[in-house]
PDB file of N, CA and C in Angstrom:
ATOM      1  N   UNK A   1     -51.609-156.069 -70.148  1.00  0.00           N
ATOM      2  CA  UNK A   1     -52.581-155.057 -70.475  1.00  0.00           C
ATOM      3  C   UNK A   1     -52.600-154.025 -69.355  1.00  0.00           C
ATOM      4  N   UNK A   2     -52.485-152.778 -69.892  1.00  0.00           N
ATOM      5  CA  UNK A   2     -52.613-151.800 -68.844  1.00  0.00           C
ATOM      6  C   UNK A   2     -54.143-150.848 -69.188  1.00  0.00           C
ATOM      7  N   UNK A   3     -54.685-150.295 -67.994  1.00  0.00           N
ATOM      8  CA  UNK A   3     -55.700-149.854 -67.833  1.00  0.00           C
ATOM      9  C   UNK A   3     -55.177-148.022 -68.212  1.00  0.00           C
ATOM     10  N   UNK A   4     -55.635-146.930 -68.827  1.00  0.00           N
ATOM     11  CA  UNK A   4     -55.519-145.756 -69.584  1.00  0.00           C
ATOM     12  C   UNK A   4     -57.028-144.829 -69.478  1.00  0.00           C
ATOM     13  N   UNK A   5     -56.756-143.817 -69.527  1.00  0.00           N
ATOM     14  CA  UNK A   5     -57.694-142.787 -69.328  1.00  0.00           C
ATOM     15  C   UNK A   5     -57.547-141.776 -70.282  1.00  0.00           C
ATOM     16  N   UNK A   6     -58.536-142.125 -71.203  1.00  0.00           N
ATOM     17  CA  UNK A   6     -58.987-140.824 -72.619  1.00  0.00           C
ATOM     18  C   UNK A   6     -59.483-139.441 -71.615  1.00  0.00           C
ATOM     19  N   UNK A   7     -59.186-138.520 -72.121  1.00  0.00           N
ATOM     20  CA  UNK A   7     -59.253-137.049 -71.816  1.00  0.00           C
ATOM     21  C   UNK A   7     -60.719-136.419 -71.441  1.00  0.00           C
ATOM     22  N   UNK A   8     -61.611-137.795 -72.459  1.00  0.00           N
ATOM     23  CA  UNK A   8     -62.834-137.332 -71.826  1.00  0.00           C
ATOM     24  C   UNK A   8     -63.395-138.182 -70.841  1.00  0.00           C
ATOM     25  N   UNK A   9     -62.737-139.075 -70.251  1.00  0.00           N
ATOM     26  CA  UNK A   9     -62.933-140.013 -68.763  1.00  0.00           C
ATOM     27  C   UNK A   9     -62.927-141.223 -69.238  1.00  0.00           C
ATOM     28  N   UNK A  10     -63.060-141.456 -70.528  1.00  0.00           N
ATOM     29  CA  UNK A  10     -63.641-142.827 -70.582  1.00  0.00           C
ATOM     30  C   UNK A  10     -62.273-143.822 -70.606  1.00  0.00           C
ATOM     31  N   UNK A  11     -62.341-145.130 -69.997  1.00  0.00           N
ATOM     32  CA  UNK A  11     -60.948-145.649 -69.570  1.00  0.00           C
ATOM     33  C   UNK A  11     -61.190-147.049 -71.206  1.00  0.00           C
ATOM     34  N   UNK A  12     -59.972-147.396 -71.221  1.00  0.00           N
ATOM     35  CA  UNK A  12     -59.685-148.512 -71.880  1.00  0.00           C
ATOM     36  C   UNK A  12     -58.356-148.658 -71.671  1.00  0.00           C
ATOM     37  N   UNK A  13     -58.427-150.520 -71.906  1.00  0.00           N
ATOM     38  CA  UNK A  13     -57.236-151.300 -71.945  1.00  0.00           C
ATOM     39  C   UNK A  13     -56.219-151.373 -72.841  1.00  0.00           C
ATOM     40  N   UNK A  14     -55.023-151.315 -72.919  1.00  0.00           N
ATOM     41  CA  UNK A  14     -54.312-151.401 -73.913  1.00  0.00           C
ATOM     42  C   UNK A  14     -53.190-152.099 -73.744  1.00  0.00           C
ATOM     43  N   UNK A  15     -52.891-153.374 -75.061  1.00  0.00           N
ATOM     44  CA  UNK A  15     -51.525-153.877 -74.719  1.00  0.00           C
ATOM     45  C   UNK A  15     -50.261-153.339 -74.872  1.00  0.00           C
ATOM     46  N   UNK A  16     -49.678-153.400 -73.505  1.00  0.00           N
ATOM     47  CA  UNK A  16     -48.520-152.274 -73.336  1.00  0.00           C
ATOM     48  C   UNK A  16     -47.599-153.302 -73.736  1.00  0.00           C
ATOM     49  N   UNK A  17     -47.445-154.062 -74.722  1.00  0.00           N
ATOM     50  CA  UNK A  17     -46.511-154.777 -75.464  1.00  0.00           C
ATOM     51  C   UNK A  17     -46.325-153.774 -76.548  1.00  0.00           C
ATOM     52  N   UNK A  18     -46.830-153.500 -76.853  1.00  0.00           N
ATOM     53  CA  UNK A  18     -47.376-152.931 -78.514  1.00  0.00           C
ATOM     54  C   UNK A  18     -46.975-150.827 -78.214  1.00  0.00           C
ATOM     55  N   UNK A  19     -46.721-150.639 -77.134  1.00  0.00           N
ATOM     56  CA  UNK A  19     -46.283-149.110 -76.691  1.00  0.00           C
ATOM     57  C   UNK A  19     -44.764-149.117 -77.750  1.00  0.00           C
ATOM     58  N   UNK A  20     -44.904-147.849 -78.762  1.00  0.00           N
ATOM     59  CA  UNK A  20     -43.340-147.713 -79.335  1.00  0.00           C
ATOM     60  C   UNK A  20     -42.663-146.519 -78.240  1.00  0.00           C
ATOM     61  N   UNK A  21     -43.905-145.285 -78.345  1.00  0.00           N
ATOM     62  CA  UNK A  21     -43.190-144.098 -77.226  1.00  0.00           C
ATOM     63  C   UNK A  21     -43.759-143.907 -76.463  1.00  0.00           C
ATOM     64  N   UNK A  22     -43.992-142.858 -75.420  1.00  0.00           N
ATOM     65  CA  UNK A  22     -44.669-142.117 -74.457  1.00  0.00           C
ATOM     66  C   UNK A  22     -44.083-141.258 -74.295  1.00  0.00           C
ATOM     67  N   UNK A  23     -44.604-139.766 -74.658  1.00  0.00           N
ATOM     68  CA  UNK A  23     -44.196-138.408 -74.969  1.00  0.00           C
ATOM     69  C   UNK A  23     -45.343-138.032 -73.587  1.00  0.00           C
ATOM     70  N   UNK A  24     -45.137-136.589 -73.568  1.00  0.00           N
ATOM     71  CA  UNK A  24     -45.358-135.616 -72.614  1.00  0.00           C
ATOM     72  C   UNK A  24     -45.671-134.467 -72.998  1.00  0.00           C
ATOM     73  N   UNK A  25     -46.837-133.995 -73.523  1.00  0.00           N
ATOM     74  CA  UNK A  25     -46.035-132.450 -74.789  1.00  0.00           C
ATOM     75  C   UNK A  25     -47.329-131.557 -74.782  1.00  0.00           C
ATOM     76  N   UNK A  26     -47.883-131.134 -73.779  1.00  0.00           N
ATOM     77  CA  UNK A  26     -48.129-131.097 -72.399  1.00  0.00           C
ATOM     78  C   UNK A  26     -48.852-132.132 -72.112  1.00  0.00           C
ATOM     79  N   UNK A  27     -49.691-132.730 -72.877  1.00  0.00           N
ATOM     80  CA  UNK A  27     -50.708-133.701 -72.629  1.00  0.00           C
ATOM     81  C   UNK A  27     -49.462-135.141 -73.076  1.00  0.00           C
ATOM     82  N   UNK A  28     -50.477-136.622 -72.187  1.00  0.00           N
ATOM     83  CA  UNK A  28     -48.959-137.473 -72.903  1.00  0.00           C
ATOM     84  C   UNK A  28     -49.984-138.470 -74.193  1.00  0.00           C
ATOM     85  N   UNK A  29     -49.132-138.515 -74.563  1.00  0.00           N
ATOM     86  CA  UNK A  29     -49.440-139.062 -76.037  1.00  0.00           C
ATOM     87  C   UNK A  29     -48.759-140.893 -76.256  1.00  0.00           C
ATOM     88  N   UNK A  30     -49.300-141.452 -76.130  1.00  0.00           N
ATOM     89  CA  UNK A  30     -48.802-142.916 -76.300  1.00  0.00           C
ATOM     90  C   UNK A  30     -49.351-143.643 -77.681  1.00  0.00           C
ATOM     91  N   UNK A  31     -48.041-143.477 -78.515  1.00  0.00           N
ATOM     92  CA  UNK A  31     -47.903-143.957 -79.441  1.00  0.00           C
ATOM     93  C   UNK A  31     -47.282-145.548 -79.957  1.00  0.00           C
ATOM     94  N   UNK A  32     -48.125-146.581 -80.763  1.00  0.00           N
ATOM     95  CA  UNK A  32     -48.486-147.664 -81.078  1.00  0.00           C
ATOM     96  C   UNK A  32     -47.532-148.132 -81.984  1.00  0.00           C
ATOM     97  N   UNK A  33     -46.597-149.590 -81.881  1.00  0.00           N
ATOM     98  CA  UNK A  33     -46.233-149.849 -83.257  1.00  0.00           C
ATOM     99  C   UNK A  33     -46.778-150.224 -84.063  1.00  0.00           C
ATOM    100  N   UNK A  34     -48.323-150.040 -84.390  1.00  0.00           N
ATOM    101  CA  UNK A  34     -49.207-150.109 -85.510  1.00  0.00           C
ATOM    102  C   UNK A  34     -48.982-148.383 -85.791  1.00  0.00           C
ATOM    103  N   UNK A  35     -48.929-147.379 -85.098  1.00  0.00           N
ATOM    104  CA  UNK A  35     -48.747-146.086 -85.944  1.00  0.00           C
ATOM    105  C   UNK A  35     -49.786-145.321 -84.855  1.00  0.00           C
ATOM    106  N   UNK A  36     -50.900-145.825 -83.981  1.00  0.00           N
ATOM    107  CA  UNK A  36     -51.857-145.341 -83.186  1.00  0.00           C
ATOM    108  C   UNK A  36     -51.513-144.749 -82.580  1.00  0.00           C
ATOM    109  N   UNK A  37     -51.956-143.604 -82.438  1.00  0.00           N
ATOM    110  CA  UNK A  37     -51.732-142.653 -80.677  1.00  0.00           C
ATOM    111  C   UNK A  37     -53.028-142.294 -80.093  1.00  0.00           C
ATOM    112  N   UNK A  38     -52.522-142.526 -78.776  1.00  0.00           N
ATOM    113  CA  UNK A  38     -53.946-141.994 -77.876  1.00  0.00           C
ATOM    114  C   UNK A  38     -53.372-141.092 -77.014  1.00  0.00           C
ATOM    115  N   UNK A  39     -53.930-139.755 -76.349  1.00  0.00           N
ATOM    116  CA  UNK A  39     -53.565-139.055 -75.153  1.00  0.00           C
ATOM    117  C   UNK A  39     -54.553-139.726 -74.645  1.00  0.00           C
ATOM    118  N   UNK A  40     -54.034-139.491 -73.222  1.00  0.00           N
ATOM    119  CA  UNK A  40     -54.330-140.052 -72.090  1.00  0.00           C
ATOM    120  C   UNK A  40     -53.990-138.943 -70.739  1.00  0.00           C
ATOM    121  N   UNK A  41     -54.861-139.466 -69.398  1.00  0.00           N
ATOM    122  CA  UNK A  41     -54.709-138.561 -68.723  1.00  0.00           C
ATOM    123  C   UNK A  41     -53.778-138.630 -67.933  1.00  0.00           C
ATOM    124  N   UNK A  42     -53.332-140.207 -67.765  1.00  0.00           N
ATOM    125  CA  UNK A  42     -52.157-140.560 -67.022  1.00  0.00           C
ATOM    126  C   UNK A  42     -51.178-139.774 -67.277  1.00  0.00           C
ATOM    127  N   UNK A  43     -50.169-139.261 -66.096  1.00  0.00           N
ATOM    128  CA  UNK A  43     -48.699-138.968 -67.012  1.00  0.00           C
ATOM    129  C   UNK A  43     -47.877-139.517 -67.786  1.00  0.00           C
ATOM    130  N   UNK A  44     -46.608-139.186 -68.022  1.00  0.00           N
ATOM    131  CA  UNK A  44     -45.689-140.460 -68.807  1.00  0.00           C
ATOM    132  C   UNK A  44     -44.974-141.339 -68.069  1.00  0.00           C
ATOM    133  N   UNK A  45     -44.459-140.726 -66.414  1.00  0.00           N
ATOM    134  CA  UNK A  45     -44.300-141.803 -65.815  1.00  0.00           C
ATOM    135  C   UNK A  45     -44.990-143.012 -64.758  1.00  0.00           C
ATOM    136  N   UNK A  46     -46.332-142.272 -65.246  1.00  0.00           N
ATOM    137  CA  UNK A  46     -47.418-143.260 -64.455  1.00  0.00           C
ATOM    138  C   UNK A  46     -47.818-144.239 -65.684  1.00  0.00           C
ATOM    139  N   UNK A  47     -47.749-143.623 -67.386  1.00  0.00           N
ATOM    140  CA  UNK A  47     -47.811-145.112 -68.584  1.00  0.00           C
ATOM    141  C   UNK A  47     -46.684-146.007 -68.062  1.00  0.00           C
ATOM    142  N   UNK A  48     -45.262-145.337 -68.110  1.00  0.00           N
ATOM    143  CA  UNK A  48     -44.230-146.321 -67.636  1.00  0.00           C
ATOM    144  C   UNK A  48     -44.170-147.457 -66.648  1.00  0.00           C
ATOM    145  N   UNK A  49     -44.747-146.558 -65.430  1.00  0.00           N
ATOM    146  CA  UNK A  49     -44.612-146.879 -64.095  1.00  0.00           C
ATOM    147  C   UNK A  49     -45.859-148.731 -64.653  1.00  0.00           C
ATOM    148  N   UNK A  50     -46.413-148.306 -65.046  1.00  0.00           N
ATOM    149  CA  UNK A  50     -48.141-149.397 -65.460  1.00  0.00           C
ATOM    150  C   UNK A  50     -46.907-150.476 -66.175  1.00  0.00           C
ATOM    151  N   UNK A  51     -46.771-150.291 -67.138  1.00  0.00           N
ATOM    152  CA  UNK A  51     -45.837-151.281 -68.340  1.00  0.00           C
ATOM    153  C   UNK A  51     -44.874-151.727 -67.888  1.00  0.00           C
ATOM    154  N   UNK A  52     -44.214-151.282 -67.012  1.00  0.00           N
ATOM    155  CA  UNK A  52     -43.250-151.953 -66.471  1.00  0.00           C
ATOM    156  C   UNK A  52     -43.792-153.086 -65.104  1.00  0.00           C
ATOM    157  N   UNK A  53     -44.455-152.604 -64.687  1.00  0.00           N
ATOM    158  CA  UNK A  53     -45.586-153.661 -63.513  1.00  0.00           C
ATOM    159  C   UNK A  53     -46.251-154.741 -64.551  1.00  0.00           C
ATOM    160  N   UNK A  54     -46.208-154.735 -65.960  1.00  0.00           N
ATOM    161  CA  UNK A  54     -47.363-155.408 -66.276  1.00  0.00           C
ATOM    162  C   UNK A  54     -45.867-156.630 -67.079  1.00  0.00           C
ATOM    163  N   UNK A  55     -45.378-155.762 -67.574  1.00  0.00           N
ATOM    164  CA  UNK A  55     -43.646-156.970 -68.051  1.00  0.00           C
ATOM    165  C   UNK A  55     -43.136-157.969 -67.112  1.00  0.00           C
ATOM    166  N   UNK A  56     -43.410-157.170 -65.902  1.00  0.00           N
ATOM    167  CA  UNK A  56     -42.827-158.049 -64.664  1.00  0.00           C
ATOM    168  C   UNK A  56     -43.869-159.012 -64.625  1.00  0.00           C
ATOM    169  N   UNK A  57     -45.333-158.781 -64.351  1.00  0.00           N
ATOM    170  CA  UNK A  57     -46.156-159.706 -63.994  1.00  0.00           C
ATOM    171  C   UNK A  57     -46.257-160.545 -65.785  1.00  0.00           C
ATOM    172  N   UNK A  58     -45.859-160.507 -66.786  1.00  0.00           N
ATOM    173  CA  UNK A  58     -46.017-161.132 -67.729  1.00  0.00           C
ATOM    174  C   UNK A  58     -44.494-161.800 -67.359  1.00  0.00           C
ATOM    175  N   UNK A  59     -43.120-161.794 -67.010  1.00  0.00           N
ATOM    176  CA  UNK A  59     -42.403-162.489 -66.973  1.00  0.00           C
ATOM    177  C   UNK A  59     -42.740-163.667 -65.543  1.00  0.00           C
ATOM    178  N   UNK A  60     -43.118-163.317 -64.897  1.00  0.00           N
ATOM    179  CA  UNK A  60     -43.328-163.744 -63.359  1.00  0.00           C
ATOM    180  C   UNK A  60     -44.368-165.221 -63.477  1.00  0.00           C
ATOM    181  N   UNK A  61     -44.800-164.518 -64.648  1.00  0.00           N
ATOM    182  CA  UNK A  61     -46.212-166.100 -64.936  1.00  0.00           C
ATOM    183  C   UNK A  61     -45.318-166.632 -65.834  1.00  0.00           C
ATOM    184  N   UNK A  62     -44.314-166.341 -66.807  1.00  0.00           N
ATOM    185  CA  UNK A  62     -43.766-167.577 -67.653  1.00  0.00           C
ATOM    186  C   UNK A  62     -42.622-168.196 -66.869  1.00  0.00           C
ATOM    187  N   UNK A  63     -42.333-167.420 -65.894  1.00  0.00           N
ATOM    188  CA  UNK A  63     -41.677-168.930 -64.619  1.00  0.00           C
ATOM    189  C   UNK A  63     -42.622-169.529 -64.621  1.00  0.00           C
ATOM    190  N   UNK A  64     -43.461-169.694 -63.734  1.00  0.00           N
ATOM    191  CA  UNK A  64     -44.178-170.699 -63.329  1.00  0.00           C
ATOM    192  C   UNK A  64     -44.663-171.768 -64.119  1.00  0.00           C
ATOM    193  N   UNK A  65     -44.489-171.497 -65.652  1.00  0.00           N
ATOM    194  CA  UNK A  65     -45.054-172.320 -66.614  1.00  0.00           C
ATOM    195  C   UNK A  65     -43.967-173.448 -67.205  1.00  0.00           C
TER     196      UNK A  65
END
């Protein structure tokens, strides 16, 4: 789960399993494989930069298991 910022401040979580794109177009737009999009205030390589920290820490715990 990564933490996201709606345009008007208010933050929510979202499972960055479930991310199909992340566009940029001026605002970035992160679109859902349910069909959802949210802009957000993050850029596109700060959604990336999040989802890729959160894959690692989701692979990192199924070692240990």
């Amino acid at each position: 789960m990564i933490t996201l910022t709606r345009l008007d401040g208010s933050q929510f979580v979202l499972n960055a399993e479930l991310i199909r794109t992340v566009e940029q177009t001026p605002d970035t737009t992160v679109r859902l494989t349910s069909g959802e999009a949210y802009i957000v205030l993050e850029s596109m390589d700060e959604v990336v930069r999040r989802s890729v920290e959160y894959g690692q820490l989701l692979r990192g715990l199924l070692r240990l298991t």
